[in-house]
N, C-alpha and C. Protein backbone atom coordinates (compact mmCIF):
# COMPACT_ATOMS: atom_id res chain seq x y z
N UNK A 1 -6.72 -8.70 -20.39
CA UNK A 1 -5.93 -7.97 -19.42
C UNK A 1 -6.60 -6.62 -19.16
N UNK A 2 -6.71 -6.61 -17.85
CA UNK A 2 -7.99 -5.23 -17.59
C UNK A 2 -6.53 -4.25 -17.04
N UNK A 3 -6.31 -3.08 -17.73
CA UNK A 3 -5.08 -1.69 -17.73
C UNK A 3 -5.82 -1.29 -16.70
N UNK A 4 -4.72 -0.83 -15.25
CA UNK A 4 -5.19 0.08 -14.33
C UNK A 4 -4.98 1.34 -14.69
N UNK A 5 -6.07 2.55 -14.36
CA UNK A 5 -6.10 3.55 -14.40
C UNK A 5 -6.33 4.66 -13.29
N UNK A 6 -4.65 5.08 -12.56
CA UNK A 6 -4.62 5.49 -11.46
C UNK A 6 -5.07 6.96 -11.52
N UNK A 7 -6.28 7.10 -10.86
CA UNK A 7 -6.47 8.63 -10.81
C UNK A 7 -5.69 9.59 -10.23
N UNK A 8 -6.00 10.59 -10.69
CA UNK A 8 -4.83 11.78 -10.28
C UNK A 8 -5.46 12.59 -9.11
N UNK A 9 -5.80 11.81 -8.23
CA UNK A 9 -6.15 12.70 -7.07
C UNK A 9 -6.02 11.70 -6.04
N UNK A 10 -6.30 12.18 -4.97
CA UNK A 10 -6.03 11.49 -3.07
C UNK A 10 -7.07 10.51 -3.15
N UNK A 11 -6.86 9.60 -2.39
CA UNK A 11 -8.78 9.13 -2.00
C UNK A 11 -8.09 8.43 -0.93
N UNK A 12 -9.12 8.26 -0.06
CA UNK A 12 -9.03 7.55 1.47
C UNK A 12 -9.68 5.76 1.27
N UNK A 13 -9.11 4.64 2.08
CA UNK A 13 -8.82 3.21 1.88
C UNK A 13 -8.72 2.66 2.63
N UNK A 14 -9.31 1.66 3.87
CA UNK A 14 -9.13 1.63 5.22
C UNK A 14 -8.56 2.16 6.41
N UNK A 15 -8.89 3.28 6.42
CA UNK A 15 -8.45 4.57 7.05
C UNK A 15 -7.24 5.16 6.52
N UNK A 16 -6.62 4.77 5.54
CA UNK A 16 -5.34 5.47 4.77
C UNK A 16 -5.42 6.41 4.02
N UNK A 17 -4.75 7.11 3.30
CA UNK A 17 -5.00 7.78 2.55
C UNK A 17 -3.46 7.78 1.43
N UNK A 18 -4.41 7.51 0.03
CA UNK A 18 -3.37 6.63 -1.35
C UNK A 18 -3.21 8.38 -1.95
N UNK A 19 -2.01 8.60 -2.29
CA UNK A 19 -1.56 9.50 -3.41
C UNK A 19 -0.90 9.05 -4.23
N UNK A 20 -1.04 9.63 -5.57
CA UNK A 20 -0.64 9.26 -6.48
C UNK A 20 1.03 9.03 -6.39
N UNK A 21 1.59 8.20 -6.88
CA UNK A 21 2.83 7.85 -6.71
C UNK A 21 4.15 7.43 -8.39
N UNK A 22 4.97 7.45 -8.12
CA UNK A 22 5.75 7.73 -10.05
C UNK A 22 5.87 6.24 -10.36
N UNK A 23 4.83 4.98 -9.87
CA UNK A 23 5.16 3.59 -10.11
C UNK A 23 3.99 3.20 -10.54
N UNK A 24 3.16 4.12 -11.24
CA UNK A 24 1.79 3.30 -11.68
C UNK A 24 1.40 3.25 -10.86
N UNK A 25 0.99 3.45 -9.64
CA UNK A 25 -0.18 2.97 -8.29
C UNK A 25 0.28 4.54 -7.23
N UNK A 26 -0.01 3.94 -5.95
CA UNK A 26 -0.23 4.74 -5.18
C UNK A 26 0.67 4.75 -3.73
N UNK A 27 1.25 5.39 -3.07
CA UNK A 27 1.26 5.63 -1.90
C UNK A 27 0.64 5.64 -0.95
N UNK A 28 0.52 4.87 -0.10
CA UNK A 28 -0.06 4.56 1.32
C UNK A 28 0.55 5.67 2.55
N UNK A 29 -0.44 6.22 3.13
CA UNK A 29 -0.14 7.02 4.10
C UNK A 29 -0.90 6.97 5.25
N UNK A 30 -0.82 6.68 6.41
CA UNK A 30 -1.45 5.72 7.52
C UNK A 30 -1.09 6.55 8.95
N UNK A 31 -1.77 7.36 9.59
CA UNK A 31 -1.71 8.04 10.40
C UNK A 31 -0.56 9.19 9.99
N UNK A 32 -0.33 9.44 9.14
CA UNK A 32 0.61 10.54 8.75
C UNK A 32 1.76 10.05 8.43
N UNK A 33 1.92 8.81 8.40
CA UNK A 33 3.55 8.49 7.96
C UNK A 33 2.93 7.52 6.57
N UNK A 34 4.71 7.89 5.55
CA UNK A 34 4.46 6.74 4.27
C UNK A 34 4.70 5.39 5.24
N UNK A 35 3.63 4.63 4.84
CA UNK A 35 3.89 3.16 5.11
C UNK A 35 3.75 2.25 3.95
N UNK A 36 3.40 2.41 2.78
CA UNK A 36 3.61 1.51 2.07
C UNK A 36 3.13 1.84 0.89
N UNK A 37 3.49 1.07 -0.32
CA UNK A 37 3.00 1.55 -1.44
C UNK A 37 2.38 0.37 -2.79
N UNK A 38 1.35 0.67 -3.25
CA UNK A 38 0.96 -0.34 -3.92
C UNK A 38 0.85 0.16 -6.13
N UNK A 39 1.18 -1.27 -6.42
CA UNK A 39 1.00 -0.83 -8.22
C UNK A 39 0.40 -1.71 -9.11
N UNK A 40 -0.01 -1.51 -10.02
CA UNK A 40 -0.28 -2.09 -10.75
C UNK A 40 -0.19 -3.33 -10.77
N UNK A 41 -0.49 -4.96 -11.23
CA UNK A 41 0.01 -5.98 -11.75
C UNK A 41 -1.29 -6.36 -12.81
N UNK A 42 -1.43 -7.39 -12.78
CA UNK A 42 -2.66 -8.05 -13.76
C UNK A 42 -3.96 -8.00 -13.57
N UNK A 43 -4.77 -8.27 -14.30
CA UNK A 43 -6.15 -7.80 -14.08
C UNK A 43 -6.64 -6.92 -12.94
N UNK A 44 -7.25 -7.58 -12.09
CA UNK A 44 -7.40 -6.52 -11.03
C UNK A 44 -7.14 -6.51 -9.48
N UNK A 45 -5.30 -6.94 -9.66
CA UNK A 45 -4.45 -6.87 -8.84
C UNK A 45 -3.58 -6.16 -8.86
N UNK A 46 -3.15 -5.93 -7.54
CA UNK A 46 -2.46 -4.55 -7.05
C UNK A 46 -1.18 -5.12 -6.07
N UNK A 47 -0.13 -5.27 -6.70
CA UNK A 47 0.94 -5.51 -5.76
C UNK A 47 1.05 -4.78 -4.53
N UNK A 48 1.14 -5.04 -2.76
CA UNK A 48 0.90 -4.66 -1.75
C UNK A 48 2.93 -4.48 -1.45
N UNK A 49 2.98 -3.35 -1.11
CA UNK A 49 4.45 -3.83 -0.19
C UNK A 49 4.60 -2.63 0.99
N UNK A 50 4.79 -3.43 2.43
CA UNK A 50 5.22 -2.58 3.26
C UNK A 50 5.92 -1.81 3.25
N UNK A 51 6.43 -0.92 3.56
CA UNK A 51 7.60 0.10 3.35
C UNK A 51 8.70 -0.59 4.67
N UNK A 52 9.54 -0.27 4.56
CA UNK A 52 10.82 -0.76 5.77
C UNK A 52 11.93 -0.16 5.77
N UNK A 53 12.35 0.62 6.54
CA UNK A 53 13.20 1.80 6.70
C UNK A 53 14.68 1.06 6.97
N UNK A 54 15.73 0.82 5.97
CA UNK A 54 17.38 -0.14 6.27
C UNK A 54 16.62 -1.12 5.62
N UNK A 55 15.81 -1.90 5.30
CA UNK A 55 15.66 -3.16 5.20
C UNK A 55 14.84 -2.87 3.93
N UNK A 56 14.69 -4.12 2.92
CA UNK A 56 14.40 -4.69 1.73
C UNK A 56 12.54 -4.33 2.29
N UNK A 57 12.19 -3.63 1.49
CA UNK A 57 10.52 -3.42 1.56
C UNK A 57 9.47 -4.91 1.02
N UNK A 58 8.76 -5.15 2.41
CA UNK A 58 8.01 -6.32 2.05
C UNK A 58 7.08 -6.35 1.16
N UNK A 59 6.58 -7.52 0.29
CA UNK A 59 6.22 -7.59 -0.65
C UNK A 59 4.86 -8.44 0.22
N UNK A 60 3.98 -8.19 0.06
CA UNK A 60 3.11 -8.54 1.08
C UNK A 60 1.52 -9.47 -0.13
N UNK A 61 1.98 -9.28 -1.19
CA UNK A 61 1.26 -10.37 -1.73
C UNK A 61 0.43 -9.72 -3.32
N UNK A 62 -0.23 -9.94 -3.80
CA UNK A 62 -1.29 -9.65 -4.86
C UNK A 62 -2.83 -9.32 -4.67
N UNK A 63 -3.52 -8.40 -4.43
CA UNK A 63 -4.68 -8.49 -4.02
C UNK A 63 -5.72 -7.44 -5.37
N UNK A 64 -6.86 -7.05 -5.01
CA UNK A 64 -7.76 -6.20 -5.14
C UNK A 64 -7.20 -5.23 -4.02
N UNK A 65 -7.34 -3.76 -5.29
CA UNK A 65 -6.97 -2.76 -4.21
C UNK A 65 -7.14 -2.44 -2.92
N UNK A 66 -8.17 -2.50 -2.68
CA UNK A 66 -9.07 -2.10 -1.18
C UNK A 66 -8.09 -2.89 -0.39
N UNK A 67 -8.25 -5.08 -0.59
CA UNK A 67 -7.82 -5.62 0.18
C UNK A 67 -5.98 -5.21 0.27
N UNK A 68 -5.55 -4.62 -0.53
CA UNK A 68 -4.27 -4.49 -0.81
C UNK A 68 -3.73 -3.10 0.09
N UNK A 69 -4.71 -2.34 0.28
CA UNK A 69 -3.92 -1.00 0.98
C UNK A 69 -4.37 -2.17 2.72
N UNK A 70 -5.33 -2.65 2.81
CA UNK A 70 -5.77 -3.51 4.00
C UNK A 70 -4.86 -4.23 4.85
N UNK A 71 -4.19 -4.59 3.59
CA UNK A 71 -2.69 -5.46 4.18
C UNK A 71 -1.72 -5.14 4.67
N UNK A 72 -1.78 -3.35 3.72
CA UNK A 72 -0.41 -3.06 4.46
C UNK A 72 -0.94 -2.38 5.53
N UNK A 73 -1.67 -1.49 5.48
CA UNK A 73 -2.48 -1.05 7.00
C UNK A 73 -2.27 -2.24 8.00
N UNK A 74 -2.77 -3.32 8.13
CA UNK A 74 -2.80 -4.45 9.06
C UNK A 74 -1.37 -4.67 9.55
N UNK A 75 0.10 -4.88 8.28
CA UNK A 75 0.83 -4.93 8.86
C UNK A 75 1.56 -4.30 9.38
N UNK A 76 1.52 -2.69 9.68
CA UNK A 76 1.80 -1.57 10.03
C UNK A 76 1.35 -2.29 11.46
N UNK A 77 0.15 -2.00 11.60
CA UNK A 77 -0.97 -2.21 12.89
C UNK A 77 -0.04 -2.95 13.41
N UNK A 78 0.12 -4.28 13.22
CA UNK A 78 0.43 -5.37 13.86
C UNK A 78 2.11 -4.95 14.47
N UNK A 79 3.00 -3.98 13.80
CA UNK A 79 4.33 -4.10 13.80
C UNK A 79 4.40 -3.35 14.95
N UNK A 80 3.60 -2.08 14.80
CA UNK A 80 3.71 -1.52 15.95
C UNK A 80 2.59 -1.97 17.28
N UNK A 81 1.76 -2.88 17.13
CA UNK A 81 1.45 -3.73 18.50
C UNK A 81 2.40 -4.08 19.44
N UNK A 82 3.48 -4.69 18.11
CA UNK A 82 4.55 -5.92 19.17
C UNK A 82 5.59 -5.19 19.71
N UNK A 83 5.94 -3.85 18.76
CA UNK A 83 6.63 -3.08 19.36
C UNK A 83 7.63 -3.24 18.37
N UNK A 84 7.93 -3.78 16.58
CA UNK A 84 8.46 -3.82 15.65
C UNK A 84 8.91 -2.42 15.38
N UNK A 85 9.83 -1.97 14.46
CA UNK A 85 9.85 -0.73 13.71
C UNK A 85 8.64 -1.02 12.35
N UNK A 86 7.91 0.20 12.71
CA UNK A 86 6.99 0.80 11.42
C UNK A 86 8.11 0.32 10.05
């Protein structure tokens, strides 16, 4: 079992930018708004979940970090294409 070790500083992630967050992982921040936040799970996966403002925050799957802030970036992207709420 490979322990994640979230650094204590900002870093930028398909154009996002992750801060440290009080759940083991990080906060997603995506043109200036929180959109989503990712943590810890097993080896070297990173639970992905959209953020959703009234509604149950999506759980958007298990990845490698990178691909994991990717996802929620994408589904941000996509929500506000169709004209969804962020």
């Amino acid at each position: 079992m490979v322990e994640h070790r979230v650094q204590p500083h900002t870093c930028e992630i398909a154009g996002a930018t992750l801060t440290v967050s009080t759940s083991n992982g990080y906060s997603v921040i995506y043109r200036g708004d929180y959109v989503g936040y990712i943590h810890a799970s097993l080896g070297d996966r990173w639970n992905a979940y959209r953020r959703r403002l009234g509604t149950p925050d999506d759980h958007l799957g298990k990845f490698g970090q990178e691909e994991a802030v990717r996802r929620i970036v994408r589904a941000v992207s996509t929500a506000s294409a169709t004209g969804a709420a962020p």
